[in-house]
Protein backbone atom coordinates (compact mmCIF):
# COMPACT_ATOMS: atom_id res chain seq x y z
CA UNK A 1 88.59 62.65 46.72
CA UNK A 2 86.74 62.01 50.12
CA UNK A 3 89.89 64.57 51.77
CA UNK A 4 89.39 66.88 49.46
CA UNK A 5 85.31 67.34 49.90
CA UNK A 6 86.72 67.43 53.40
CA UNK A 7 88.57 70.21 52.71
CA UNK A 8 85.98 72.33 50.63
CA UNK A 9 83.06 71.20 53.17
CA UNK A 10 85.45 72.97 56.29
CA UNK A 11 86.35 76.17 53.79
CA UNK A 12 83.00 76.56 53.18
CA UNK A 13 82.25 75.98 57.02
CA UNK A 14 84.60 79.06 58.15
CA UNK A 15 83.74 81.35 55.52
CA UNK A 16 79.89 81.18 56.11
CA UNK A 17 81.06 81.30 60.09
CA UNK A 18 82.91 84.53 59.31
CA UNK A 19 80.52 86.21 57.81
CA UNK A 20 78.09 85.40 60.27
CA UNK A 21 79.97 86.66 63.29
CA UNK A 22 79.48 89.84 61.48
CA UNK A 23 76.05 90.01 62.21
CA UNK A 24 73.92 90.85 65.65
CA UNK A 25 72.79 88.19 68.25
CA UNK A 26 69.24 88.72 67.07
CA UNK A 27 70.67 87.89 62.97
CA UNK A 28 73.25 85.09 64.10
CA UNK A 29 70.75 83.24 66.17
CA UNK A 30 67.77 83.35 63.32
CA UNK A 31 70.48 82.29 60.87
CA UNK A 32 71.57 79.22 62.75
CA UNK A 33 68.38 78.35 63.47
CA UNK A 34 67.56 78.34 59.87
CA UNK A 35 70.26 76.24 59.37
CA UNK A 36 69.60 73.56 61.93
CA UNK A 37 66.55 73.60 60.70
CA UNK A 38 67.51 73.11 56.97
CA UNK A 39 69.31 70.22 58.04
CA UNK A 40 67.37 68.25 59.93
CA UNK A 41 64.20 68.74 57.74
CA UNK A 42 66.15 67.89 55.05
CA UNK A 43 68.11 64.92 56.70
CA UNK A 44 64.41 63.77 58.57
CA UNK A 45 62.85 64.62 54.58
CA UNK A 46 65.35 62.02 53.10
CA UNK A 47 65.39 59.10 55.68
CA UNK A 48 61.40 59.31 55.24
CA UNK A 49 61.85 59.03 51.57
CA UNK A 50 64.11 56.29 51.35
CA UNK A 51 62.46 54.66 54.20
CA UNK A 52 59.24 54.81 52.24
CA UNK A 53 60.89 53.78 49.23
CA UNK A 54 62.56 50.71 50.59
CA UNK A 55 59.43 49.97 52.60
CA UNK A 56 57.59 50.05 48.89
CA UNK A 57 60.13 48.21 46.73
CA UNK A 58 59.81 45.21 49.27
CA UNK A 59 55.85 45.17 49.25
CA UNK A 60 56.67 44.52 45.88
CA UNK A 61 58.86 42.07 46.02
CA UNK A 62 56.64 40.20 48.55
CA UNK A 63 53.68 40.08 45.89
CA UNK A 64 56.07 39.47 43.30
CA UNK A 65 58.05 36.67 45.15
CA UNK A 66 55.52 35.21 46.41
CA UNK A 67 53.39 34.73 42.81
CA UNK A 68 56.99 33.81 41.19
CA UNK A 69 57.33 30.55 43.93
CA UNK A 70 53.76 29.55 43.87
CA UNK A 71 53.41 29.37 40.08
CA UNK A 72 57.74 27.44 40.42
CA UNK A 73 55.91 24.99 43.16
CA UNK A 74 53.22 24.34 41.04
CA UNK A 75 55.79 23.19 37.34
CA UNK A 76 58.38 21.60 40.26
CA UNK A 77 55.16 19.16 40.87
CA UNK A 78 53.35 19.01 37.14
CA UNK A 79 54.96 20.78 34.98
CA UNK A 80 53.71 23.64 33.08
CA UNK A 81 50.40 21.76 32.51
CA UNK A 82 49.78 21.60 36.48
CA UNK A 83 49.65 25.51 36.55
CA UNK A 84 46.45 27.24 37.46
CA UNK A 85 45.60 29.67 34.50
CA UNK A 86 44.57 32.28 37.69
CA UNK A 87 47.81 32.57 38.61
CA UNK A 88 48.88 33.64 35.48
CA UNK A 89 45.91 36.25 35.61
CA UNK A 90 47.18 40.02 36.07
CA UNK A 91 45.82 41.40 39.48
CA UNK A 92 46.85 41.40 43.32
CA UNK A 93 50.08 43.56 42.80
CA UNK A 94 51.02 41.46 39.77
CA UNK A 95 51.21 42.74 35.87
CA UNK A 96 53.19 40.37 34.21
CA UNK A 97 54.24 36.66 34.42
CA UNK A 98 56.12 34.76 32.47
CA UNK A 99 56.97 30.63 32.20
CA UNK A 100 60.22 29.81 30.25
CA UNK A 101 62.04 26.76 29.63
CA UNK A 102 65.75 25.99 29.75
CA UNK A 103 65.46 26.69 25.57
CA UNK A 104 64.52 30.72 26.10
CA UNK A 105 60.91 29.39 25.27
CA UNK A 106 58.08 31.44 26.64
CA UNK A 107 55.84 28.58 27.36
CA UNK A 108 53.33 30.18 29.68
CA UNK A 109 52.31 33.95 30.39
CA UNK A 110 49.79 36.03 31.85
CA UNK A 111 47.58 37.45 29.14
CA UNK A 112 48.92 40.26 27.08
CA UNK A 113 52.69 39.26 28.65
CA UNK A 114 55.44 39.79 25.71
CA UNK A 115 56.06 36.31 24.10
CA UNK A 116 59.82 36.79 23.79
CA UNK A 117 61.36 36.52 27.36
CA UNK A 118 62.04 39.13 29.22
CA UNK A 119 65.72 39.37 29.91
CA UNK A 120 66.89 41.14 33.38
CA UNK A 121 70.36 42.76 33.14
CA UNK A 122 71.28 41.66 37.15
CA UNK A 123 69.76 38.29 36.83
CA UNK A 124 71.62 35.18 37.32
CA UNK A 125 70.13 31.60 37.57
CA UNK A 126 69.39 31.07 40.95
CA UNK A 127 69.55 27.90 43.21
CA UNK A 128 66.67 26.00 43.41
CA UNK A 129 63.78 27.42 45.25
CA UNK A 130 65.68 30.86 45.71
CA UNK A 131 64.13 33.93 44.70
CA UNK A 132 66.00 36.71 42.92
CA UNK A 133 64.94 39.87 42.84
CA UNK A 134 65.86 43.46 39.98
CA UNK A 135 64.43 46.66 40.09
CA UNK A 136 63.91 49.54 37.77
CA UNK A 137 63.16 46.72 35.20
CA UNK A 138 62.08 48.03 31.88
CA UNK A 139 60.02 45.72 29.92
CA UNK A 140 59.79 45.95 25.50
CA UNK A 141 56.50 47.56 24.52
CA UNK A 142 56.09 48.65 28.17
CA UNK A 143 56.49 52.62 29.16
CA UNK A 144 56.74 51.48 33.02
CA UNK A 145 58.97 50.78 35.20
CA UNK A 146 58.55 47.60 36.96
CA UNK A 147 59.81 45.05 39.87
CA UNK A 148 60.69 41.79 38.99
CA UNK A 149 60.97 38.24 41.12
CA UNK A 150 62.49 35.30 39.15
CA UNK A 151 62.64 31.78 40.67
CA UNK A 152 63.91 28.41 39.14
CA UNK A 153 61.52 25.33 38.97
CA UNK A 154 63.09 21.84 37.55
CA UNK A 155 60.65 18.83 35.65
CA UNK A 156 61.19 16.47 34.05
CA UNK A 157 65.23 17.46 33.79
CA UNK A 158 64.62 20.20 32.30
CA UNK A 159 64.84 23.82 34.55
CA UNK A 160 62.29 26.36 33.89
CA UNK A 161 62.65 30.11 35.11
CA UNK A 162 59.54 32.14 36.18
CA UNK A 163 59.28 35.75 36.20
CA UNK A 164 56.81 37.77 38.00
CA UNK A 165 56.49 41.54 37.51
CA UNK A 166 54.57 44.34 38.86
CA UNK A 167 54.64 48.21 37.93
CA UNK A 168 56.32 49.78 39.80
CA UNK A 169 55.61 53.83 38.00
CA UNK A 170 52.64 54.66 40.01
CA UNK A 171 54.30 53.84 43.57
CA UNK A 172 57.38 55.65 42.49
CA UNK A 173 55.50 58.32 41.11
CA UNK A 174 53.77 59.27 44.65
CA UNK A 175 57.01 59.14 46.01
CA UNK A 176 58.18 61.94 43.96
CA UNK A 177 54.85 63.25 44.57
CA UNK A 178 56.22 63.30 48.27
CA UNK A 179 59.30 64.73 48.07
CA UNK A 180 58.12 67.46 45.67
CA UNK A 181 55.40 68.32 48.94
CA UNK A 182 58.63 68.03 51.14
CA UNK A 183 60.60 70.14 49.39
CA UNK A 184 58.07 73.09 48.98
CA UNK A 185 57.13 72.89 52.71
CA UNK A 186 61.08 72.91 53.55
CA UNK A 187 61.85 77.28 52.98
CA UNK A 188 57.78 77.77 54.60
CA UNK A 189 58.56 75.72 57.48
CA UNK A 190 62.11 77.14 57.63
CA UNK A 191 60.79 80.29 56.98
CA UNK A 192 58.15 80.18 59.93
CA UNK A 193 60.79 78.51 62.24
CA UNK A 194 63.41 81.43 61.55
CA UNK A 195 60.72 84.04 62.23
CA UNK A 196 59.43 82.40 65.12
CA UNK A 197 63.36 82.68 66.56
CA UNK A 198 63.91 85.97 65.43
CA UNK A 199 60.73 87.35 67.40
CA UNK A 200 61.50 85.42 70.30
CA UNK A 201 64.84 86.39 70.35
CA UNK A 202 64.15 90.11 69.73
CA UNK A 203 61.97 89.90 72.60
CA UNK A 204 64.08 88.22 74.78
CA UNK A 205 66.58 91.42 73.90
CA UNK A 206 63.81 93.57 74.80
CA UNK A 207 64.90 94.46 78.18
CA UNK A 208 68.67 94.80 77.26
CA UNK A 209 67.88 97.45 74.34
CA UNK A 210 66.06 99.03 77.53
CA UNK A 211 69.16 98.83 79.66
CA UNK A 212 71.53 100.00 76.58
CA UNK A 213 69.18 102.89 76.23
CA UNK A 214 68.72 103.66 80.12
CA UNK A 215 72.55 103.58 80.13
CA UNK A 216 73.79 105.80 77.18
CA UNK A 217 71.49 108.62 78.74
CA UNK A 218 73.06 108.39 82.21
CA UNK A 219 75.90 111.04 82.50
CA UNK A 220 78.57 111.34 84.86
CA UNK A 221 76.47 113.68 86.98
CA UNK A 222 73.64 111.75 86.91
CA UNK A 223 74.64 109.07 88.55
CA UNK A 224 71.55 108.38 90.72
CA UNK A 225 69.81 106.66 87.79
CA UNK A 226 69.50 102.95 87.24
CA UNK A 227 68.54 100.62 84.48
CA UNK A 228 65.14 98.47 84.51
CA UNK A 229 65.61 95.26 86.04
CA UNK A 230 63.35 92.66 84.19
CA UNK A 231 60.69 90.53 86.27
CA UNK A 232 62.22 87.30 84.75
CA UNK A 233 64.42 85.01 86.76
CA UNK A 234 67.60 85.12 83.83
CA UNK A 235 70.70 85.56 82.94
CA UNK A 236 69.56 89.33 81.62
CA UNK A 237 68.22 89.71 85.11
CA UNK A 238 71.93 88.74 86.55
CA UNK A 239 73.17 91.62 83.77
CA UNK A 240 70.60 94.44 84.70
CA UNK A 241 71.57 93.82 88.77
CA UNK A 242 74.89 93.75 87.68
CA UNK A 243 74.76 96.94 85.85
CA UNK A 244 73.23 98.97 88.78
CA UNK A 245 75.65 97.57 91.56
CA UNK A 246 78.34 99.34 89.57
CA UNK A 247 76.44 102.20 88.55
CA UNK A 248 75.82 102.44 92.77
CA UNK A 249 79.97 102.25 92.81
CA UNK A 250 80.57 104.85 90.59
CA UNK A 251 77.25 106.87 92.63
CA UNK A 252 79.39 106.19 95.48
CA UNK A 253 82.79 106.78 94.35
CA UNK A 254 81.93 109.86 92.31
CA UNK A 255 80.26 111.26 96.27
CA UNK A 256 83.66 110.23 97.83
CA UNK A 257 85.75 112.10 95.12
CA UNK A 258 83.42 114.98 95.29
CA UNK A 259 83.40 115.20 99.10
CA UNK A 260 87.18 114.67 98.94
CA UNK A 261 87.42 117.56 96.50
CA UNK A 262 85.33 119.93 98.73
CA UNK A 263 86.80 118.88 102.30
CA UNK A 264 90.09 119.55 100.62
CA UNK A 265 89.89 122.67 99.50
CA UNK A 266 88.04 123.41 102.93
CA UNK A 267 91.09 122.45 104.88
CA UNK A 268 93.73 124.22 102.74
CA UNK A 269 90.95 127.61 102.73
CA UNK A 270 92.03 128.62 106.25
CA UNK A 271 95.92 128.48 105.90
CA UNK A 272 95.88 130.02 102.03
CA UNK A 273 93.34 133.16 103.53
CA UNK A 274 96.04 133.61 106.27
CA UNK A 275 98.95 133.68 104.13
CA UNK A 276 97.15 135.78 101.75
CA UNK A 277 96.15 138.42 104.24
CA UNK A 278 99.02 138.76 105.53
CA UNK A 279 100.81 139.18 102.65
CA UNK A 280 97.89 141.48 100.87
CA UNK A 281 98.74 143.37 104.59
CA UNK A 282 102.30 143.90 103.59
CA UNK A 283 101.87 144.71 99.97
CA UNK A 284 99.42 147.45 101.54
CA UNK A 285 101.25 148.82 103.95
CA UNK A 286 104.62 148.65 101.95
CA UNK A 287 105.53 147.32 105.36
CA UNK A 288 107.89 144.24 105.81
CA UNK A 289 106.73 141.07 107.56
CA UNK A 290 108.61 140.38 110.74
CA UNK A 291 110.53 137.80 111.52
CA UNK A 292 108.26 136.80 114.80
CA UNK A 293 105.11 136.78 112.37
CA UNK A 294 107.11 134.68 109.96
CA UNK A 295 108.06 132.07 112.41
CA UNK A 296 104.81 132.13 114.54
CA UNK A 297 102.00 132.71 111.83
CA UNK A 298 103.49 131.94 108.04
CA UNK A 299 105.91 129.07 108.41
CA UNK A 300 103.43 127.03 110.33
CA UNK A 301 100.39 127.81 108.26
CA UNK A 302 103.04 126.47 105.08
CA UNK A 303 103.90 123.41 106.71
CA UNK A 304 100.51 122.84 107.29
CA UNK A 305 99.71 123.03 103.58
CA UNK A 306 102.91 120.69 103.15
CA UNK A 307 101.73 118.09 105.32
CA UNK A 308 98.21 117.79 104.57
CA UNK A 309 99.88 117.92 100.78
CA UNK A 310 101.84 115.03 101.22
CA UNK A 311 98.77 113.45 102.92
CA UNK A 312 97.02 113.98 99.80
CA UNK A 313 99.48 112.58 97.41
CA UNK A 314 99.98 109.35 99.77
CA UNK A 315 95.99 108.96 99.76
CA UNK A 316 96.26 109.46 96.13
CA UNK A 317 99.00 106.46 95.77
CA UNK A 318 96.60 103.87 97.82
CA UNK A 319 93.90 104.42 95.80
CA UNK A 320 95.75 104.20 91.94
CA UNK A 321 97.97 101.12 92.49
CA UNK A 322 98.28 100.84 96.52
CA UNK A 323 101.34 101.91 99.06
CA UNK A 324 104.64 100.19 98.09
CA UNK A 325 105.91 98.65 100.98
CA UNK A 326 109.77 98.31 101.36
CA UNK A 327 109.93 95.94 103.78
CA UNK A 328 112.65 95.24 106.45
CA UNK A 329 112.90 94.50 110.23
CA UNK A 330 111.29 96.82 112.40
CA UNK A 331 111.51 97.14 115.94
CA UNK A 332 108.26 97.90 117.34
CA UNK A 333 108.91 98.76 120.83
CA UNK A 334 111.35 101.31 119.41
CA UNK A 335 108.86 103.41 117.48
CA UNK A 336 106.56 103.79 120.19
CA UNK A 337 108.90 104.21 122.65
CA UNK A 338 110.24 108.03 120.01
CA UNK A 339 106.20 108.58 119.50
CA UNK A 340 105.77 109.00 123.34
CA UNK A 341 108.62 110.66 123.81
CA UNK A 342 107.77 113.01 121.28
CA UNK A 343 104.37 113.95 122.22
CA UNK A 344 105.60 114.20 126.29
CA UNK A 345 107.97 116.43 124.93
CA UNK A 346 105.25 118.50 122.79
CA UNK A 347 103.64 118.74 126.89
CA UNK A 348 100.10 117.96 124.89
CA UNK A 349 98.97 115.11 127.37
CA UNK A 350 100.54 112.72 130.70
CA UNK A 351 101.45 110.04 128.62
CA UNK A 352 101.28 106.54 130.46
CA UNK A 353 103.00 103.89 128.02
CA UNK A 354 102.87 99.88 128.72
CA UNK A 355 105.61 98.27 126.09
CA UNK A 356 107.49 95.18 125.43
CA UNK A 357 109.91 94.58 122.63
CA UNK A 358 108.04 93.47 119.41
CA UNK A 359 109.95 93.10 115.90
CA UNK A 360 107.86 93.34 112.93
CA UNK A 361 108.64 92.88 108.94
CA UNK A 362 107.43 96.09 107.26
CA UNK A 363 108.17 99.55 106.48
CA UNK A 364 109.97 101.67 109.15
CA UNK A 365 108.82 104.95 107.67
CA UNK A 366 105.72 104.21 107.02
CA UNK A 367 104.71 102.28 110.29
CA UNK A 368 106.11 105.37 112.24
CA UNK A 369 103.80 107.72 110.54
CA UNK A 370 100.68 105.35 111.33
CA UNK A 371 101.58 105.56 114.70
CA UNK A 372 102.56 108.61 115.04
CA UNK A 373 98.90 109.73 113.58
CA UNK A 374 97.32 107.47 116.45
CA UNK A 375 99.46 108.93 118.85
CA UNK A 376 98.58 112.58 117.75
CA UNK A 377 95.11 111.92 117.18
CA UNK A 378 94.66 110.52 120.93
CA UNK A 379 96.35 113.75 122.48
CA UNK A 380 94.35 116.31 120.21
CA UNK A 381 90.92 114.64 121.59
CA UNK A 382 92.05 113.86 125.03
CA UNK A 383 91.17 115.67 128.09
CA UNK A 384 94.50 115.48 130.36
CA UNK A 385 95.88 111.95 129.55
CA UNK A 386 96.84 109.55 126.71
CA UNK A 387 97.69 105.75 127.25
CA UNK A 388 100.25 103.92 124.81
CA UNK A 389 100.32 99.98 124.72
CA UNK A 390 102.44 97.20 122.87
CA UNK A 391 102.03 93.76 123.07
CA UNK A 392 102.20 90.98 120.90
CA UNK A 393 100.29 87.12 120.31
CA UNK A 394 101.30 84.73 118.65
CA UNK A 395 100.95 85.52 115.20
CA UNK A 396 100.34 89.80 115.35
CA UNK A 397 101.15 92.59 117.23
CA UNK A 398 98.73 95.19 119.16
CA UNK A 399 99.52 98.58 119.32
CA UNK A 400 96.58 100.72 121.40
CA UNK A 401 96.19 104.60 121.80
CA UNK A 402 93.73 105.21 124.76
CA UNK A 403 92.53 109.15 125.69
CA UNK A 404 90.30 110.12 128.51
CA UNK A 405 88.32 112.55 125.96
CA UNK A 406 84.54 112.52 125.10
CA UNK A 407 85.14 109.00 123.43
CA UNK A 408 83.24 107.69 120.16
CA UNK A 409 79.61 106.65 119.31
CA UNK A 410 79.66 102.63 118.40
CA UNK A 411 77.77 103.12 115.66
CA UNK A 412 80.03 106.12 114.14
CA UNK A 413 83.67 104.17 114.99
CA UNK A 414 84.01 103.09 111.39
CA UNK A 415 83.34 106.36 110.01
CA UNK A 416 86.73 107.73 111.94
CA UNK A 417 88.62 106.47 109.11
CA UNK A 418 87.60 107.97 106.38
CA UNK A 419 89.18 110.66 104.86
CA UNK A 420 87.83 114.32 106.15
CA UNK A 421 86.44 112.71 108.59
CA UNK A 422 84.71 114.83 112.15
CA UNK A 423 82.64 113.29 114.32
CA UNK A 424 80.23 116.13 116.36
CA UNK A 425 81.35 118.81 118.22
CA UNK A 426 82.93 117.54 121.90
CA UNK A 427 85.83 115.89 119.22
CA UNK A 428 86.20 119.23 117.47
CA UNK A 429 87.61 121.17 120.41
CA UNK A 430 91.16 120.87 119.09
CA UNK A 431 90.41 121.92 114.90
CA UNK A 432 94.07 121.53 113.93
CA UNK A 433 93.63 117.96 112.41
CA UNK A 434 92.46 117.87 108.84
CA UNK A 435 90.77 114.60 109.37
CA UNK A 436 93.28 112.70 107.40
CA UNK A 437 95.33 110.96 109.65
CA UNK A 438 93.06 107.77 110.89
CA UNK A 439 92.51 107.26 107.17
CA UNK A 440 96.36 107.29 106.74
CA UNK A 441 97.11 104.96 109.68
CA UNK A 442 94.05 102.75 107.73
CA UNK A 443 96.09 102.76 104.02
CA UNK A 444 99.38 102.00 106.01
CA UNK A 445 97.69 99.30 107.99
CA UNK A 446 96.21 97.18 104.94
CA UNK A 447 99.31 97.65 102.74
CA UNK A 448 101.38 95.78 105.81
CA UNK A 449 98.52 93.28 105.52
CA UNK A 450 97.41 94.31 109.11
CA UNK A 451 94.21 96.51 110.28
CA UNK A 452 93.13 99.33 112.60
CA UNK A 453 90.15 99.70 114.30
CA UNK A 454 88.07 101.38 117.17
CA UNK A 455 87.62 99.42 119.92
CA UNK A 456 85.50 99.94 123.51
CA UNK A 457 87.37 102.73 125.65
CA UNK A 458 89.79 101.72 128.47
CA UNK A 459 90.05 104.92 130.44
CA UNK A 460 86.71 106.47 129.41
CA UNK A 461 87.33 107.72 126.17
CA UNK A 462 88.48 106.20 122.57
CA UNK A 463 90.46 103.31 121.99
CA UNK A 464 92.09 102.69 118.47
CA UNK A 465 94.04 99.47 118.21
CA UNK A 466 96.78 99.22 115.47
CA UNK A 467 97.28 95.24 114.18
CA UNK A 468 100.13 94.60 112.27
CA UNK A 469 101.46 91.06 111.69
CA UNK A 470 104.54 89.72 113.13
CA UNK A 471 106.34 88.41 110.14
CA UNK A 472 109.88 86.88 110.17
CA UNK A 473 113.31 88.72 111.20
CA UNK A 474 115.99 88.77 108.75
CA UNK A 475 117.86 86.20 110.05
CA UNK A 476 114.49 83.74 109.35
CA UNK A 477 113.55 83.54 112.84
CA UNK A 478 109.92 84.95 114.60
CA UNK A 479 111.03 87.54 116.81
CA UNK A 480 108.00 88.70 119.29
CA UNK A 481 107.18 88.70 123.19
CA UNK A 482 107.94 89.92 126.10
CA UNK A 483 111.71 89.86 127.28
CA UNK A 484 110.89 92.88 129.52
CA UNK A 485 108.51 95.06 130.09
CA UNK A 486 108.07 97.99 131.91
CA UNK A 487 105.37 101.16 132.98
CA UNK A 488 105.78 104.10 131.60
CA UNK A 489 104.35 107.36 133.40
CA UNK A 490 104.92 110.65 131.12
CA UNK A 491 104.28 113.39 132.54
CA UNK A 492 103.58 116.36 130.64
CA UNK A 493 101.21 119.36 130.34
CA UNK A 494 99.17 118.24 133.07
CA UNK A 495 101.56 118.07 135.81
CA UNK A 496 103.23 121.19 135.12
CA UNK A 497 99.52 122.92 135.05
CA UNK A 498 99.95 121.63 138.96
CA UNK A 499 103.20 123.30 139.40
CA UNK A 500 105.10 120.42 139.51
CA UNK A 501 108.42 120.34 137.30
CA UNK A 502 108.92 116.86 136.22
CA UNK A 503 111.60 114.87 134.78
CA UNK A 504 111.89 114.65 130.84
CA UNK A 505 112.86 111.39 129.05
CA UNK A 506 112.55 108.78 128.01
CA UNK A 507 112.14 105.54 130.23
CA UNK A 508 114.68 102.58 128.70
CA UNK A 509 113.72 99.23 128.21
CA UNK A 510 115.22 96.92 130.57
């Protein structure tokens, strides 16, 4: 029986939850509320009452015991004769007592007592000077309820049982008095307590409904705007503070897509209007392009458009789900060592190169075309010379690209790296570069968990260091160092400006 109330009590429990979770915060917080508080008046309500009504029943007994043994002391000593006729007098918390002998004999009562004994359903002859007590006695002739002590006196060998009695309808009667107050001041105080919540709570939510508001009227051009952050020191606070650092993340990321969009379509302007004129030329003229025009104007404008295409898409990539890096053995020293002798061979820049043989776990392809962009962007910004270094530490290696151009501010070096980027003018002599390179070389360097940064010029103009991390060779050994090194001049543009006609290669590694 006790399992099954179990099971009704915990039916009842997730039904009543269920429904509830239906509601708002404001409606599910005023309804437990109402329900704590409906318990715990009503548990507080009943241990009161029975409190008070145990606390009453044993006054009772008290006056009743105590009149019951005085009047059995009294016949254990004299008999019924040596009782005092007071003590058989109604008054001091006693209504009715009662004398009877061992033969059912009423032979001494208080006045107006019945003269036929009174017989108690739970009583039982006691021991000797041992006091018995019944409640909710009912008494013949008597509407009340009453209290009743019984004790056992013995004289003269014969046993005599005295009964004491008190009413006991007016005490219970206040105490239903009580709880019928209790129980009509149980919905008003619940009623007062839930309203109290609700307010408070609906207050509290104030200054979200504010935010909620502040937010649904914020478009995705209007960006700029933030929500009200409350005065109070709270978790609604936290949520307000919260809201506007990613509202200024979207402000900011919306700018950077927007900029993006517009230095784009800047870049690829210029190659599109000279393909387009020169065709719209043709079409005019009914004239056919020329070969020389094809290979000198069209084909490079294209590739152009191809590369900085590509360098779109790759950007693109990093910023959805990152560069996947296939990762292998790389040898360092050899990358560096084409990239130099590529760009002597382009005659942009004397090329001085300082390597020694570094092997690296990371993408070939992709490390190639971060230094190759370093490499590129040195020789587009440099005045006459370009310096190339590798070396490695113990747990990285350093690739720097050195130019003797007008250099860059300190407080503008991080900006170099992001996308579209142009510093002033004295870096804008050479207007080839879209600006995307740098933020290439960046991408490739935090995919290979490395870094690439602008450091303090070694030969007067900008330095940008390339850190990638040495990893592990195939073969599970560190491979880094220097087992040789050697100094690299490359001559190129430069010299030949001086008339000189210089050797071209490649200097080995010893």
């Amino acid at each position: 029986m006790v399992e099954r109330a179990l099971d009704e009590f915990v039916t009842v429990t997730r039904r009543l939850r269920k429904r509830i979770s239906g509601f708002g915060v404001r409606a599910q917080l005023t309804i437990v509320s109402a329900v704590i508080l409906v318990a715990a008046l009503a548990l507080s309500g009943g241990v009161m009452l029975l409190m008070l009504h145990r606390e009453n029943t044993a006054q009772m007994y008290r006056a009743t015991g105590r009149q019951a043994y005085q009047i059995a002391t009294a016949v254990n000593r004299g008999g019924v004769s040596a009782v005092d006729p007071d003590d058989l007098t109604p008054g001091a918390g006693i209504d009715i007592t009662q004398v009877v002998d061992d033969r059912g004999v009423v032979v001494a009562a208080s006045p107006g007592a019945p003269r036929s004994p009174i017989r108690l359903a739970s009583h039982s002859t006691p021991d000797e000077s041992t006091a018995r007590y019944a409640d909710n006695v009912s008494v013949p002739g008597y509407g009340d309820e009453f209290c009743a002590s019984v004790s056992t006196a013995y004289h003269d060998g014969r046993e005599y049982t005295i009964l004491a009695l008190d009413k006991a309808t007016g005490i219970r009667s206040s105490e239903w008095t009580t709880a019928t107050l209790m129980a009509i001041e149980l919905p008003i105080i619940v009623a007062l307590g839930a309203g109290a919540v609700y307010l408070l709570v609906g207050r509290s939510l104030r200054p979200v409904s504010r935010i909620i508001k502040q937010t649904n009227e914020i478009t995705s051009t209007e960006l700029e705007q933030r929500v009200p952050v409350p005065t109070a020191d709270d978790e609604i606070r936290t949520l307000a503070v919260t809201v506007n650092s990613m509202l200024g993340r979207l402000q900011r990321g919306r700018e950077s897509q927007l900029r993006f969009i517009g230095d784009a379509s800047h870049e690829l302007r210029s190659p599109l209007t000279t393909l387009v004129g020169l065709l719209d030329l043709a079409d005019d003229t009914s004239s056919p392009i020329d070969v020389e025009t094809v290979r000198t104007i069209l084909l490079p404008e294209a590739r152009r458009m191809q590369a900085m295409a590509e360098d779109l898409l790759l950007l693109a990539r990093a910023d959805e789900r990152g560069l996947t890096v296939t990762a292998g053995d790389v040898d360092l020293d050899d990358v560096v060592v084409g990239e130099v002798a590529r760009l002597r061979a382009m005659g942009a820049a004397k090329v001085t190169a300082r390597i020694v043989p570094v092997r690296v776990s990371g993408d070939a392809e992709m490390i190639r075309r971060a230094v190759r962009n370093l490499v590129d962007n040195a020789a587009r910004h440099s005045d006459s010379a370009v310096w190339v270094s590798l070396h490695s530490d113990e747990s990285n290696a350093v690739i720097a690209v050195s130019d003797d151009g007008p250099g860059i501010p300190v407080d503008r070096r991080s900006m170099i790296f992001d996308r579209f980027s142009r510093l002033d003018v004295d870096r804008q002599r050479d207007s080839s570069g879209a600006g995307l390179g740098l933020a290439i070389a960046y991408e490739i360097a935090r995919a290979h968990g490395g870094s690439v940064s602008a450091v303090d010029g070694r030969h007067g103009g900008a330095t940008v260091e390339l850190v990638l991390p040495l990893g592990h060779s195939s073969d599970g050994s560190e491979e880094a160092g220097s087992r040789s090194e050697c100094d690299q001049t490359v001559p190129g543009a430069a010299d030949r400006l001086d008339g000189r006609d210089p050797e071209r290669g490649v200097d080995a590694l010893a």
